[in-house]
PDB file of N, CA and C in Angstrom:
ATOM      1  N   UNK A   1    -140.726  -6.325 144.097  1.00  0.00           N
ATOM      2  CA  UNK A   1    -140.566  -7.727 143.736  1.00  0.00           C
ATOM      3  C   UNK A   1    -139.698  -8.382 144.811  1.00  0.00           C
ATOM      4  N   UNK A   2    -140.327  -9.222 145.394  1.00  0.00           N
ATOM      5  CA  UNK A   2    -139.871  -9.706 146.815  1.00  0.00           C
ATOM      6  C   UNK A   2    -138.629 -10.908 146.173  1.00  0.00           C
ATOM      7  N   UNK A   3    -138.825 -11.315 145.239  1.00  0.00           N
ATOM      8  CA  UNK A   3    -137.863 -12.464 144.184  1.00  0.00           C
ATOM      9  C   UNK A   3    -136.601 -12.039 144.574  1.00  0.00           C
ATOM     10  N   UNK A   4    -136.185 -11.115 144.384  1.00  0.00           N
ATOM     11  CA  UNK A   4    -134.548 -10.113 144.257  1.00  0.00           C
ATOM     12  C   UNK A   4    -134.059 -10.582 145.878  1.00  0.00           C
ATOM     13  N   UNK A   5    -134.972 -10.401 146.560  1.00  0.00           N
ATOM     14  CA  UNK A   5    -134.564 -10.601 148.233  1.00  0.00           C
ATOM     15  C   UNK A   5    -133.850 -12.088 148.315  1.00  0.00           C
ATOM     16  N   UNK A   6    -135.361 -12.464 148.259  1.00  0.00           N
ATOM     17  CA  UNK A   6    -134.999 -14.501 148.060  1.00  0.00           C
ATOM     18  C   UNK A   6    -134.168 -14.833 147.648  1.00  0.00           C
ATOM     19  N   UNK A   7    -133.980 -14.514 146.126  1.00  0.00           N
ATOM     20  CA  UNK A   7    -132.600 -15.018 145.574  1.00  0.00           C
ATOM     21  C   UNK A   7    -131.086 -13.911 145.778  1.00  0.00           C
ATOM     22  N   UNK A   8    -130.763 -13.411 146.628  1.00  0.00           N
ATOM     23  CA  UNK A   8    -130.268 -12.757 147.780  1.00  0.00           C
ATOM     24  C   UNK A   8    -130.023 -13.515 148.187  1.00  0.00           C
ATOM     25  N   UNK A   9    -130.636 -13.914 149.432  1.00  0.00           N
ATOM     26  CA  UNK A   9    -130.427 -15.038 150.180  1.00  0.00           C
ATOM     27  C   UNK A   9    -129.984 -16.120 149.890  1.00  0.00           C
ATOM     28  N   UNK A  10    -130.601 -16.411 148.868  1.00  0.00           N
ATOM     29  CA  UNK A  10    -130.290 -18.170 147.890  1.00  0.00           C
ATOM     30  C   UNK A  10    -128.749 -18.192 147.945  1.00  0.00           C
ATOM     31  N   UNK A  11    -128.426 -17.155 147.421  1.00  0.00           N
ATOM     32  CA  UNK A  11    -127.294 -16.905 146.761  1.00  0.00           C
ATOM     33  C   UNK A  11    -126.127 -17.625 147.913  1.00  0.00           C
ATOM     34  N   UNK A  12    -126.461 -16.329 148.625  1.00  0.00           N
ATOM     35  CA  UNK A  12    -125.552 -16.610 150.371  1.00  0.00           C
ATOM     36  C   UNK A  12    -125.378 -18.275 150.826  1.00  0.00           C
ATOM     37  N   UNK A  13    -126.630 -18.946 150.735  1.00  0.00           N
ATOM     38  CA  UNK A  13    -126.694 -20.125 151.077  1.00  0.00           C
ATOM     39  C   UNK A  13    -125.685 -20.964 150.193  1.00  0.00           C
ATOM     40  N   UNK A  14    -125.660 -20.709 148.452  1.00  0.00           N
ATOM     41  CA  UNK A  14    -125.533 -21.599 147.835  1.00  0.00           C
ATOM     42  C   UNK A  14    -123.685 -21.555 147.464  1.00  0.00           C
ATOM     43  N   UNK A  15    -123.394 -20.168 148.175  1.00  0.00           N
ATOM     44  CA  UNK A  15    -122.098 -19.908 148.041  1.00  0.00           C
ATOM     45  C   UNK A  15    -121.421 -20.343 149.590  1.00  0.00           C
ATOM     46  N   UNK A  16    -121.946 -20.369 150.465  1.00  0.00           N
ATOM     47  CA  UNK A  16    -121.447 -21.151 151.918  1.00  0.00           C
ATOM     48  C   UNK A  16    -121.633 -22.820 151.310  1.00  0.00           C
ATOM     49  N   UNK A  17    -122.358 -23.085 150.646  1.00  0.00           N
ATOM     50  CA  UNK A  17    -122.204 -24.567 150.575  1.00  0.00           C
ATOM     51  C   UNK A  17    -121.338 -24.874 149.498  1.00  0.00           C
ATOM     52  N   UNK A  18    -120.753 -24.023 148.780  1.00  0.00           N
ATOM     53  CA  UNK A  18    -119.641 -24.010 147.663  1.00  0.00           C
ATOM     54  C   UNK A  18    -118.397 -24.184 148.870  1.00  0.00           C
ATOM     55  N   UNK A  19    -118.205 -23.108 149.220  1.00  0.00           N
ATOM     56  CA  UNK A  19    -117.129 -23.180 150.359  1.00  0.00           C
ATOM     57  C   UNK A  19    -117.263 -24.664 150.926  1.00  0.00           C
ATOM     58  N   UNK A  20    -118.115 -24.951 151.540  1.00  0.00           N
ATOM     59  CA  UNK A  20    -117.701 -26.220 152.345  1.00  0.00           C
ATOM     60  C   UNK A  20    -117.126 -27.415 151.650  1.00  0.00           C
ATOM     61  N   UNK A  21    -117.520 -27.838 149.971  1.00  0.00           N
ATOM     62  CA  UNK A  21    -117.375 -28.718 149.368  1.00  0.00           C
ATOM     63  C   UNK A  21    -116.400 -28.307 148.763  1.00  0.00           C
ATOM     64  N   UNK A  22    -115.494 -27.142 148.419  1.00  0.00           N
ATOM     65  CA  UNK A  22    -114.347 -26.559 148.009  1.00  0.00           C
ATOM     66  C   UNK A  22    -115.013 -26.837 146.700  1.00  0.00           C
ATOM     67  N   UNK A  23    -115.808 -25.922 145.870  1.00  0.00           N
ATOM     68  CA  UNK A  23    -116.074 -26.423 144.496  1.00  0.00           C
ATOM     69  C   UNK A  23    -115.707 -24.379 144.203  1.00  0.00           C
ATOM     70  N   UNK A  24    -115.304 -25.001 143.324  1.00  0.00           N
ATOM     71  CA  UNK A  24    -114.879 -23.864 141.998  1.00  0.00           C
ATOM     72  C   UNK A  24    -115.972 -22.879 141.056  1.00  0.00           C
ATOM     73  N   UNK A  25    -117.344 -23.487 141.061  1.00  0.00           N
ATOM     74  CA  UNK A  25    -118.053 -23.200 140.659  1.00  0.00           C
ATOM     75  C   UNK A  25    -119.420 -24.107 140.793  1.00  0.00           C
ATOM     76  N   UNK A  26    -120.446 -23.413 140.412  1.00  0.00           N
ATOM     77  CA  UNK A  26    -121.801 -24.332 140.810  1.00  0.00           C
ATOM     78  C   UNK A  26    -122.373 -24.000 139.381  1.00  0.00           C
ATOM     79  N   UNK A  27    -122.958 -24.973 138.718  1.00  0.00           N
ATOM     80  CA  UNK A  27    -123.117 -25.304 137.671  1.00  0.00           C
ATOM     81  C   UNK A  27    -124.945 -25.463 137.362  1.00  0.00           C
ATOM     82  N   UNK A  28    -125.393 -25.889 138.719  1.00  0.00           N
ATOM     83  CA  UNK A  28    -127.045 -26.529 137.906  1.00  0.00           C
ATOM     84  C   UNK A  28    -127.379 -26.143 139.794  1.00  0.00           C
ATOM     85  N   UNK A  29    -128.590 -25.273 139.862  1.00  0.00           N
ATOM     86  CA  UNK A  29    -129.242 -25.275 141.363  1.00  0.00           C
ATOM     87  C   UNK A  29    -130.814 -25.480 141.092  1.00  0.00           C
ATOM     88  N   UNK A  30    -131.094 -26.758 142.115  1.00  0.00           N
ATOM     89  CA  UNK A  30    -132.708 -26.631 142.114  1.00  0.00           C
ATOM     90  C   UNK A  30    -133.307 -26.623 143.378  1.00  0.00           C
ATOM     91  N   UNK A  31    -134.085 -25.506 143.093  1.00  0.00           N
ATOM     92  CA  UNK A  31    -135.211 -25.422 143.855  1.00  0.00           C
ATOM     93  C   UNK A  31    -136.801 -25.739 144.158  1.00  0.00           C
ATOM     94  N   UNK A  32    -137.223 -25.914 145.107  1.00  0.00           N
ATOM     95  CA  UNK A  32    -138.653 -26.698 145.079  1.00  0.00           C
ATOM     96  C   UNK A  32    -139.089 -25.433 145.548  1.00  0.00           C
ATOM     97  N   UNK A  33    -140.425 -25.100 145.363  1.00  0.00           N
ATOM     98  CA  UNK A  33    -141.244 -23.776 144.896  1.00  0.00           C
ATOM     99  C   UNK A  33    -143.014 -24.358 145.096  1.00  0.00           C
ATOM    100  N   UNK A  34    -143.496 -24.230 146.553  1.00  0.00           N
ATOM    101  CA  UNK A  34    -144.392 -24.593 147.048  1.00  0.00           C
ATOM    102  C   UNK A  34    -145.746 -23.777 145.791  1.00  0.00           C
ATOM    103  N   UNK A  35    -146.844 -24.084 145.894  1.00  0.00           N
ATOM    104  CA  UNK A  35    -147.635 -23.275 144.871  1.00  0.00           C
ATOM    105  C   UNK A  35    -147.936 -22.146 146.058  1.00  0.00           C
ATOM    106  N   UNK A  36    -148.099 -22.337 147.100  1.00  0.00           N
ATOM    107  CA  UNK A  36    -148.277 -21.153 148.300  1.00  0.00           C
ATOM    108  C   UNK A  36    -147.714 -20.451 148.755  1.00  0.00           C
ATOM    109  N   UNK A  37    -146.204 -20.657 148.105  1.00  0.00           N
ATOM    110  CA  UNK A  37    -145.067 -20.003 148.650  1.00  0.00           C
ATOM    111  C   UNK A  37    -144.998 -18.714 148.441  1.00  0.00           C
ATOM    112  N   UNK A  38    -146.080 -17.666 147.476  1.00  0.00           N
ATOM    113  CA  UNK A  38    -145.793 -16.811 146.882  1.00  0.00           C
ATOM    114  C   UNK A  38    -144.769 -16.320 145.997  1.00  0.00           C
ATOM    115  N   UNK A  39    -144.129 -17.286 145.860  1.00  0.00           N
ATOM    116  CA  UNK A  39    -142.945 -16.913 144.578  1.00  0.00           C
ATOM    117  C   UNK A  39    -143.466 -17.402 143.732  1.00  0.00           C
ATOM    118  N   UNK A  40    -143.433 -15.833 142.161  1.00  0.00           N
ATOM    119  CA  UNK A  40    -143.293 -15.892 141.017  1.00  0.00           C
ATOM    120  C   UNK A  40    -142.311 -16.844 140.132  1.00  0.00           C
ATOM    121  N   UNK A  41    -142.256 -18.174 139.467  1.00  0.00           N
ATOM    122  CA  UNK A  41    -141.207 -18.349 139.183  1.00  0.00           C
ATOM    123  C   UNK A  41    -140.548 -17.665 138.495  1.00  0.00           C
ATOM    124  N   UNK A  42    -141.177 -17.391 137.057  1.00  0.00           N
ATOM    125  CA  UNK A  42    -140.581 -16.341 135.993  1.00  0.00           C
ATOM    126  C   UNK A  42    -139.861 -14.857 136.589  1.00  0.00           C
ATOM    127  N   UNK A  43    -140.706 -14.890 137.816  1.00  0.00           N
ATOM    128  CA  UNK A  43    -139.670 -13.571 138.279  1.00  0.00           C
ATOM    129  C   UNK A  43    -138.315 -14.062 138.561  1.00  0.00           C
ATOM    130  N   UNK A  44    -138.779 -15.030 140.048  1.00  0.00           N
ATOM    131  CA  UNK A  44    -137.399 -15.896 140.485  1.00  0.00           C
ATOM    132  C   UNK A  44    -136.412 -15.655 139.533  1.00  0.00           C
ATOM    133  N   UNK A  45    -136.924 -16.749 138.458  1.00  0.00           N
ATOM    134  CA  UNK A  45    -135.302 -17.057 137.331  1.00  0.00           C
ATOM    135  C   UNK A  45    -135.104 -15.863 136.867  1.00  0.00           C
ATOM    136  N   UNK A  46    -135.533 -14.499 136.194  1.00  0.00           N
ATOM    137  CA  UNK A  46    -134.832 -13.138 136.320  1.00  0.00           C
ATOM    138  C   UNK A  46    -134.237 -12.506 137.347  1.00  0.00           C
ATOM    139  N   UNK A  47    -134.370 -12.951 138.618  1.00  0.00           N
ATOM    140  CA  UNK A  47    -133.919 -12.264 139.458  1.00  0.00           C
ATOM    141  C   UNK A  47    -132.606 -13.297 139.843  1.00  0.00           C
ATOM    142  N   UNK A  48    -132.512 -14.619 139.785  1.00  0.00           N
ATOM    143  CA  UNK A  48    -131.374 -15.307 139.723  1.00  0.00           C
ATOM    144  C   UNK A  48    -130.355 -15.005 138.593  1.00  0.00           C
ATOM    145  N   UNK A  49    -130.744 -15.257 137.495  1.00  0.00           N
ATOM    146  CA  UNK A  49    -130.278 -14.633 136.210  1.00  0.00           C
ATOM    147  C   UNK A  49    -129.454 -13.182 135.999  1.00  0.00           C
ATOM    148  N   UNK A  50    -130.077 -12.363 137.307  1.00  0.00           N
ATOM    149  CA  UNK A  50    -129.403 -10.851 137.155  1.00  0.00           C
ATOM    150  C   UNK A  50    -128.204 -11.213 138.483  1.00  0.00           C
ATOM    151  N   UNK A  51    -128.601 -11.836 139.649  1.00  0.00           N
ATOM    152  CA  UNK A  51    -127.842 -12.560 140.652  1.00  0.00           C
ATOM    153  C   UNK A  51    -126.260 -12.774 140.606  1.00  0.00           C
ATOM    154  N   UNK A  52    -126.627 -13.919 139.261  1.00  0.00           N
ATOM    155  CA  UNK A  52    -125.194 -14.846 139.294  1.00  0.00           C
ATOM    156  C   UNK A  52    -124.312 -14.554 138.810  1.00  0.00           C
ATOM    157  N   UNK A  53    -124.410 -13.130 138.072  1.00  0.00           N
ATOM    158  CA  UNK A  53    -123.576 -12.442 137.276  1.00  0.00           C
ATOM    159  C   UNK A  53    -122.148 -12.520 137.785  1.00  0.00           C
ATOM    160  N   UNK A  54    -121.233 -12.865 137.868  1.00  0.00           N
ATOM    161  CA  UNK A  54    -120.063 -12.543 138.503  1.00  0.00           C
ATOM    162  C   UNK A  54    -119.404 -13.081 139.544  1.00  0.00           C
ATOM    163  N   UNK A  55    -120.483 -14.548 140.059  1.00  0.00           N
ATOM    164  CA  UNK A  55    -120.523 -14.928 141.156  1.00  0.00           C
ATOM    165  C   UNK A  55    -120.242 -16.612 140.875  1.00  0.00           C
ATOM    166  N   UNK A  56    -120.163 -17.152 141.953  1.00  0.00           N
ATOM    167  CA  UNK A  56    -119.600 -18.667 141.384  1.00  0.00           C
ATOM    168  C   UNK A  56    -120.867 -19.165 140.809  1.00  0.00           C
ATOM    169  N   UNK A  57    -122.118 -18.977 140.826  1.00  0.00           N
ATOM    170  CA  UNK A  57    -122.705 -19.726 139.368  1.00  0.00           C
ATOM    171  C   UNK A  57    -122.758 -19.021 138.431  1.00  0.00           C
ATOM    172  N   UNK A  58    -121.878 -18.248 137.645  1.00  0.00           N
ATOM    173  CA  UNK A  58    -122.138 -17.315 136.884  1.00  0.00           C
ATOM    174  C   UNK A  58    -122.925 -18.482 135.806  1.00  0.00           C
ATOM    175  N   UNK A  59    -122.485 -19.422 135.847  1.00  0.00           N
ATOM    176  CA  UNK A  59    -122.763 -20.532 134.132  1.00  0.00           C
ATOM    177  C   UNK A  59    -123.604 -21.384 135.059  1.00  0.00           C
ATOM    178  N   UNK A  60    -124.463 -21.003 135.986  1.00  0.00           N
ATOM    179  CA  UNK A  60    -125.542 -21.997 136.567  1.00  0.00           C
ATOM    180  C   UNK A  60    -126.996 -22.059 136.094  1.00  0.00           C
ATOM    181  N   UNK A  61    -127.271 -23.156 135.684  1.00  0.00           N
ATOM    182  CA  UNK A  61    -129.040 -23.287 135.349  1.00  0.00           C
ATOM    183  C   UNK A  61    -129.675 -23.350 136.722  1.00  0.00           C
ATOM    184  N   UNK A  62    -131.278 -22.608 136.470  1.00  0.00           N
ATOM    185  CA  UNK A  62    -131.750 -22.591 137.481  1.00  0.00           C
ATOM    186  C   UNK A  62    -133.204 -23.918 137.341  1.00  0.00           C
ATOM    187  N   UNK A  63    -133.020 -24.319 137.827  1.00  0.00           N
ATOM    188  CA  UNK A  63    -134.219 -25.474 137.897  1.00  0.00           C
ATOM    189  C   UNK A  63    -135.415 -25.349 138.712  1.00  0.00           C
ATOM    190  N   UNK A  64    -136.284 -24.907 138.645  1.00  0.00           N
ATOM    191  CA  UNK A  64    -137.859 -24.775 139.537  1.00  0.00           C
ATOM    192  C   UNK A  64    -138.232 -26.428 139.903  1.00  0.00           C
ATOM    193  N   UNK A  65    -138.637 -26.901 140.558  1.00  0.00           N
ATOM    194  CA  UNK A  65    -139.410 -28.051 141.178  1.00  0.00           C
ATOM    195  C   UNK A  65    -140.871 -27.044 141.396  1.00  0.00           C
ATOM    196  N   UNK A  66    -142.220 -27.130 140.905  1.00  0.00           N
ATOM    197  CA  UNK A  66    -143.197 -26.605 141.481  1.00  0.00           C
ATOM    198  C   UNK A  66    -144.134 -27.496 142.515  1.00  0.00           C
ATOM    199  N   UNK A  67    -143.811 -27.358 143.816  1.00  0.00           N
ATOM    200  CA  UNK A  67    -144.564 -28.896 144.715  1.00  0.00           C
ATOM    201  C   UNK A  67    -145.956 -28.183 145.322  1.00  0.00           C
ATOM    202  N   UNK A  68    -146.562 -29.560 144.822  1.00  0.00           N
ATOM    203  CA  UNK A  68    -148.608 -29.684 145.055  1.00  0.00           C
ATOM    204  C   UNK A  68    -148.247 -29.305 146.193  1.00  0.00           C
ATOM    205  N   UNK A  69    -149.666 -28.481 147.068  1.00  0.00           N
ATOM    206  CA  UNK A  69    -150.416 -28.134 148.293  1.00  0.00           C
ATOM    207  C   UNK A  69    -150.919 -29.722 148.863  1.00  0.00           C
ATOM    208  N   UNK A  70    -150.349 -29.922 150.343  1.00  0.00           N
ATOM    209  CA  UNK A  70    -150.891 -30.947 150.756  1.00  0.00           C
ATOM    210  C   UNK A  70    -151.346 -31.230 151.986  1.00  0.00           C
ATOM    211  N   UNK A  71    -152.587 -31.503 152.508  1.00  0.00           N
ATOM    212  CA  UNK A  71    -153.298 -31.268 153.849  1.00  0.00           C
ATOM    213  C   UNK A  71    -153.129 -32.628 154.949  1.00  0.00           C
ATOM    214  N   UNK A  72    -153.680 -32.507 155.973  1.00  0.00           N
ATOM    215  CA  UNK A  72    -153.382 -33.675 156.638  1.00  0.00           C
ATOM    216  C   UNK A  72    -154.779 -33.314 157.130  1.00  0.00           C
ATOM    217  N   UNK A  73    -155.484 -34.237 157.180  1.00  0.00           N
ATOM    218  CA  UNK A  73    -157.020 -33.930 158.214  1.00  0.00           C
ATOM    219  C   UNK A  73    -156.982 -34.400 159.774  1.00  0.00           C
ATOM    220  N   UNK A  74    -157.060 -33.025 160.449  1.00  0.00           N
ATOM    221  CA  UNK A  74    -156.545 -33.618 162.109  1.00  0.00           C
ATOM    222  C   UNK A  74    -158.244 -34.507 162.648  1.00  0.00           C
ATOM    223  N   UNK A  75    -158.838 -34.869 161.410  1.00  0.00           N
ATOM    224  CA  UNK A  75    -159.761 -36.147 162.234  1.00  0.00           C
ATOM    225  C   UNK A  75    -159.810 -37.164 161.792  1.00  0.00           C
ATOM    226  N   UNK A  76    -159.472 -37.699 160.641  1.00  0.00           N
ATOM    227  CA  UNK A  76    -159.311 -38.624 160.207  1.00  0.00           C
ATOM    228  C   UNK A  76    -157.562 -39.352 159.907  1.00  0.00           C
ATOM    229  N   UNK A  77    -156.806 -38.419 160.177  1.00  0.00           N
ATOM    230  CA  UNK A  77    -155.598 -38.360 159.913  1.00  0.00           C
ATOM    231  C   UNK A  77    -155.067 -38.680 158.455  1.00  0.00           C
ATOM    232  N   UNK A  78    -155.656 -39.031 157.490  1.00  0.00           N
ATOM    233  CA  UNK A  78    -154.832 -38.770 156.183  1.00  0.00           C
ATOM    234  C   UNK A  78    -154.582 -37.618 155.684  1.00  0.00           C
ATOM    235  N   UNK A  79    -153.589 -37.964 154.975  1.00  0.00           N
ATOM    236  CA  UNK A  79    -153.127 -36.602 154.099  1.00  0.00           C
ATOM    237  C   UNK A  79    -153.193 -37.311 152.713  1.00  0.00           C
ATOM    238  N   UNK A  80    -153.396 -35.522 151.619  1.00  0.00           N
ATOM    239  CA  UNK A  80    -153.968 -35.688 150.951  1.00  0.00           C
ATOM    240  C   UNK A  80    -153.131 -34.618 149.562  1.00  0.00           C
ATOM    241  N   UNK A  81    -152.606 -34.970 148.719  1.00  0.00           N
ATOM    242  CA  UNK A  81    -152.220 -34.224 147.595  1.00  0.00           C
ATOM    243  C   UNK A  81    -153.058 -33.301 146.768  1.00  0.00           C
ATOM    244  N   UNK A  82    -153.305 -32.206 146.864  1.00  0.00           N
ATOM    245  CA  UNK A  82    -154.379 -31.063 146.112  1.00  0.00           C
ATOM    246  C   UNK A  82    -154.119 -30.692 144.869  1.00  0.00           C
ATOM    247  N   UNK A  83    -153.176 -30.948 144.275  1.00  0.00           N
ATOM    248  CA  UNK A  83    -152.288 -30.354 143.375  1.00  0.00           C
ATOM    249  C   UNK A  83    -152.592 -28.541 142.909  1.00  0.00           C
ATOM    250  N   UNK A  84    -153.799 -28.732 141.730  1.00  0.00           N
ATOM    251  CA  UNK A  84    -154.053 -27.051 141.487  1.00  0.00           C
ATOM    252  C   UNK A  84    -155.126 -26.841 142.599  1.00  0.00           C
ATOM    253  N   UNK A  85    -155.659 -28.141 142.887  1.00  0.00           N
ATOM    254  CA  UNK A  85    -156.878 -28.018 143.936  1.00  0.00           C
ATOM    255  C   UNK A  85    -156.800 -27.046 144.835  1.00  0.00           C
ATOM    256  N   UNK A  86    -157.455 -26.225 145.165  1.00  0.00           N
ATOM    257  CA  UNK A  86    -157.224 -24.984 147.359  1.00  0.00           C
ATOM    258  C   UNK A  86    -158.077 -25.165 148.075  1.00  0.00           C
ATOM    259  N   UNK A  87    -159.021 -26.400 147.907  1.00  0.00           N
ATOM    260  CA  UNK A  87    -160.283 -26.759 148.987  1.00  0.00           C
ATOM    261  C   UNK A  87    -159.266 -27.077 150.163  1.00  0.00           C
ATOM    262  N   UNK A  88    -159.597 -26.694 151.225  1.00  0.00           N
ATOM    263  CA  UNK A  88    -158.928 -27.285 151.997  1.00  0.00           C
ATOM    264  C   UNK A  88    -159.732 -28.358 153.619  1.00  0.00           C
ATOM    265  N   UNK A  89    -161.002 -29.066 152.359  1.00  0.00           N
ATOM    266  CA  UNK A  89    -161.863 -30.124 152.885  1.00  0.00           C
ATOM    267  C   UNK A  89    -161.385 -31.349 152.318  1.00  0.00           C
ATOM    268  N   UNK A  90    -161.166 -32.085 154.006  1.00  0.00           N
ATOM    269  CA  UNK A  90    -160.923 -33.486 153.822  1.00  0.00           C
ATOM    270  C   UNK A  90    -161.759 -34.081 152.482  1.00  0.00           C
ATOM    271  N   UNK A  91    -161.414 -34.858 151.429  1.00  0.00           N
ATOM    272  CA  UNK A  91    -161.953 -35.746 150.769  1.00  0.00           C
ATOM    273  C   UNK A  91    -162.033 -37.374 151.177  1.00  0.00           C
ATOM    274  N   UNK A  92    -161.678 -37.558 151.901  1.00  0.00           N
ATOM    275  CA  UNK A  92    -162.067 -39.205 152.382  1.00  0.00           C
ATOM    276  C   UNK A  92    -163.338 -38.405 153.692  1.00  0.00           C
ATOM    277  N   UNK A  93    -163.572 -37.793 155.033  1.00  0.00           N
ATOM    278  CA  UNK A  93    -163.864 -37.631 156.085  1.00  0.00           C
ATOM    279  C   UNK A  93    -164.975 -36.393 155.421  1.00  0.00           C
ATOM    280  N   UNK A  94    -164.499 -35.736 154.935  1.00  0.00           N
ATOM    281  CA  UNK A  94    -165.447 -33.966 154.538  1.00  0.00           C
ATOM    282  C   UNK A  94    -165.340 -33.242 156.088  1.00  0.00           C
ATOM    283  N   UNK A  95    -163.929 -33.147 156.756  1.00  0.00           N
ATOM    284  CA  UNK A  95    -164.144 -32.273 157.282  1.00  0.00           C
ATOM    285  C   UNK A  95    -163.270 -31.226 157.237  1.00  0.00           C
ATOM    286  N   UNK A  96    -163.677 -30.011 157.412  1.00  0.00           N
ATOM    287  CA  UNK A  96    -162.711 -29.078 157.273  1.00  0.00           C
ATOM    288  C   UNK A  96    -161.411 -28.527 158.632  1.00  0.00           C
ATOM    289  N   UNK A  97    -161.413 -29.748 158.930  1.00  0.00           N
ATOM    290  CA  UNK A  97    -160.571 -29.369 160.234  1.00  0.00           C
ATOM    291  C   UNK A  97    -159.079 -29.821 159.886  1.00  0.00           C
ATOM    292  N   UNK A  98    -158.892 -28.870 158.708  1.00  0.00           N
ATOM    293  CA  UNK A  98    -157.073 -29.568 158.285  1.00  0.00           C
ATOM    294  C   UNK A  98    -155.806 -28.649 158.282  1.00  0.00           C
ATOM    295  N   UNK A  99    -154.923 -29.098 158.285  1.00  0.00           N
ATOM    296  CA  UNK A  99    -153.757 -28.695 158.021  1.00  0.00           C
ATOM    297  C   UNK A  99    -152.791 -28.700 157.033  1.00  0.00           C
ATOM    298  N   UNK A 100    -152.163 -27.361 156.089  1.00  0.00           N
ATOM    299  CA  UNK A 100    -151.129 -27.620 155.163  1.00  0.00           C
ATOM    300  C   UNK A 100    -150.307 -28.260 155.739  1.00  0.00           C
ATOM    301  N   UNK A 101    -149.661 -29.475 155.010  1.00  0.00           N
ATOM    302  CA  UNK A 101    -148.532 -29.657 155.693  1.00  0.00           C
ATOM    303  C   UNK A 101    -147.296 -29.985 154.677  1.00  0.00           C
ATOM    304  N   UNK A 102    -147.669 -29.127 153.187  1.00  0.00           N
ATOM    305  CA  UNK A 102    -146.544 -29.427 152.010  1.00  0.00           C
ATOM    306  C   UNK A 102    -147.037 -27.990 151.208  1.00  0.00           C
ATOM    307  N   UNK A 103    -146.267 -27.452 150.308  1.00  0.00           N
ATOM    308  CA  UNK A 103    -146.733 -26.417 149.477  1.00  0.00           C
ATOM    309  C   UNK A 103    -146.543 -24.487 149.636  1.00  0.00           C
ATOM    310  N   UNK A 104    -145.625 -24.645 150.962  1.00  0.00           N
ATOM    311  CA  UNK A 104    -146.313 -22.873 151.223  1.00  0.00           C
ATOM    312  C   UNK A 104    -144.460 -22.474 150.943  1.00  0.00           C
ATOM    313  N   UNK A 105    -143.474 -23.568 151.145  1.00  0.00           N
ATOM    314  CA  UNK A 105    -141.943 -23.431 151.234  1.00  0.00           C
ATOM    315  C   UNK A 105    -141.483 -22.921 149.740  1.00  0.00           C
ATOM    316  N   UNK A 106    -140.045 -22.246 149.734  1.00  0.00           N
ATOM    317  CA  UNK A 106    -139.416 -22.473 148.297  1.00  0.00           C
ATOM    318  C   UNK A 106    -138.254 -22.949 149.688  1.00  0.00           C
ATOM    319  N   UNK A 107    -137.502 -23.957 148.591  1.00  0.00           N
ATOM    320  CA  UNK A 107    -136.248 -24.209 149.425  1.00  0.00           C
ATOM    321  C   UNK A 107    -135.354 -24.607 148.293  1.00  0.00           C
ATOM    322  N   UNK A 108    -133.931 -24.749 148.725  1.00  0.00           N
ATOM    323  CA  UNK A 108    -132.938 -25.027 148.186  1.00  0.00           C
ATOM    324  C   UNK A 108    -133.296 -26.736 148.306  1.00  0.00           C
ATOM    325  N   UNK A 109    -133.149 -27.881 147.214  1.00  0.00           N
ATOM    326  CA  UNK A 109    -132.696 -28.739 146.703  1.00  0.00           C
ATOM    327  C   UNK A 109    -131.501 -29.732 146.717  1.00  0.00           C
ATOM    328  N   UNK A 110    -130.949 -29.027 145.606  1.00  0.00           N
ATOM    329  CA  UNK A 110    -129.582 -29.323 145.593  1.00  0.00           C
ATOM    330  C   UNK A 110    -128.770 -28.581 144.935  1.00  0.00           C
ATOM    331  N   UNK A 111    -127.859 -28.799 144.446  1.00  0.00           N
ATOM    332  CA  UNK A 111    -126.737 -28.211 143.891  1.00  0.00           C
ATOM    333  C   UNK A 111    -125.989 -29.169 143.093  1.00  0.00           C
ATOM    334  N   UNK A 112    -125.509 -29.049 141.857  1.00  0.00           N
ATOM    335  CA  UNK A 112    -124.138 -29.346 140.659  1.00  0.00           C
ATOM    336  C   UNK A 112    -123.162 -28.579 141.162  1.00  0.00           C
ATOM    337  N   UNK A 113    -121.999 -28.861 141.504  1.00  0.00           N
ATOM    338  CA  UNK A 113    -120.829 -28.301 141.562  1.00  0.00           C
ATOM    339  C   UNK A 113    -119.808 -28.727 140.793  1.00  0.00           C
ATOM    340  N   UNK A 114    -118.756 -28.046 140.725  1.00  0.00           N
ATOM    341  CA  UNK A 114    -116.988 -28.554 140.086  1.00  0.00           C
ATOM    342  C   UNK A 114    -116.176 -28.093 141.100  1.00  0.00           C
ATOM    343  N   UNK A 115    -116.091 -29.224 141.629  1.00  0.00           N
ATOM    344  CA  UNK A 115    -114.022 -28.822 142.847  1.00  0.00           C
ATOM    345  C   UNK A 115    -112.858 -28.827 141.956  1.00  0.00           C
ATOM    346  N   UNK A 116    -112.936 -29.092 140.601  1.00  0.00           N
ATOM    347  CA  UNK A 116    -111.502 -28.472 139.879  1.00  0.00           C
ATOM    348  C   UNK A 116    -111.867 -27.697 138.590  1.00  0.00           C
TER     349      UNK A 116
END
């Protein structure tokens, strides 16, 4: 379960940005969670959940954002929101000459903190 890694990492990130803002604890973290990204959410939040144990979000909610797949057609140039859609044919042009250019990321958001 590749989840445990990620939120690993998360962690690292979300505790260097504790440090910088001098907060005491982090309270609420959200993340945006591409549908391509290959992350499980339900794993994610168990593997955050086993994470924060002990750590400055011990009392942190985890928030998923799940963000649509979205193409850009390099001939017509629009881009285009797919949501559950995975064609990855222009719908204004019909051509298949496109590019993801939203959907494959999980990233950090934001953060709730307390500095006292």
């Amino acid at each position: 379960m590749h989840e445990f890694s990620i939120v690993s990492s998360l962690m690292l990130l979300i505790e260097e940005q504790a440090r910088i803002h001098n907060a005491k604890k982090v309270t609420k973290v959200v993340v945006g969670i591409g549908r391509l990204s290959g992350v499980e959410p339900d794993l994610l939040k168990i593997a955050f959940d086993t994470f924060k144990e002990k750590t400055i979000c011990e009392e942190a909610t985890l928030e998923m954002e799940i963000e649509d797949i979205a193409i850009r057609c390099r001939n017509c140039g629009k881009e285009t929101t797919l949501g559950e859609r995975l064609s990855r044919k222009c719908p204004h042009c019909g051509s298949l000459n496109t590019e993801i250019v939203r959907g494959q990321d999980l990233y950090l958001k934001s953060l709730e903190m307390e500095t006292e």
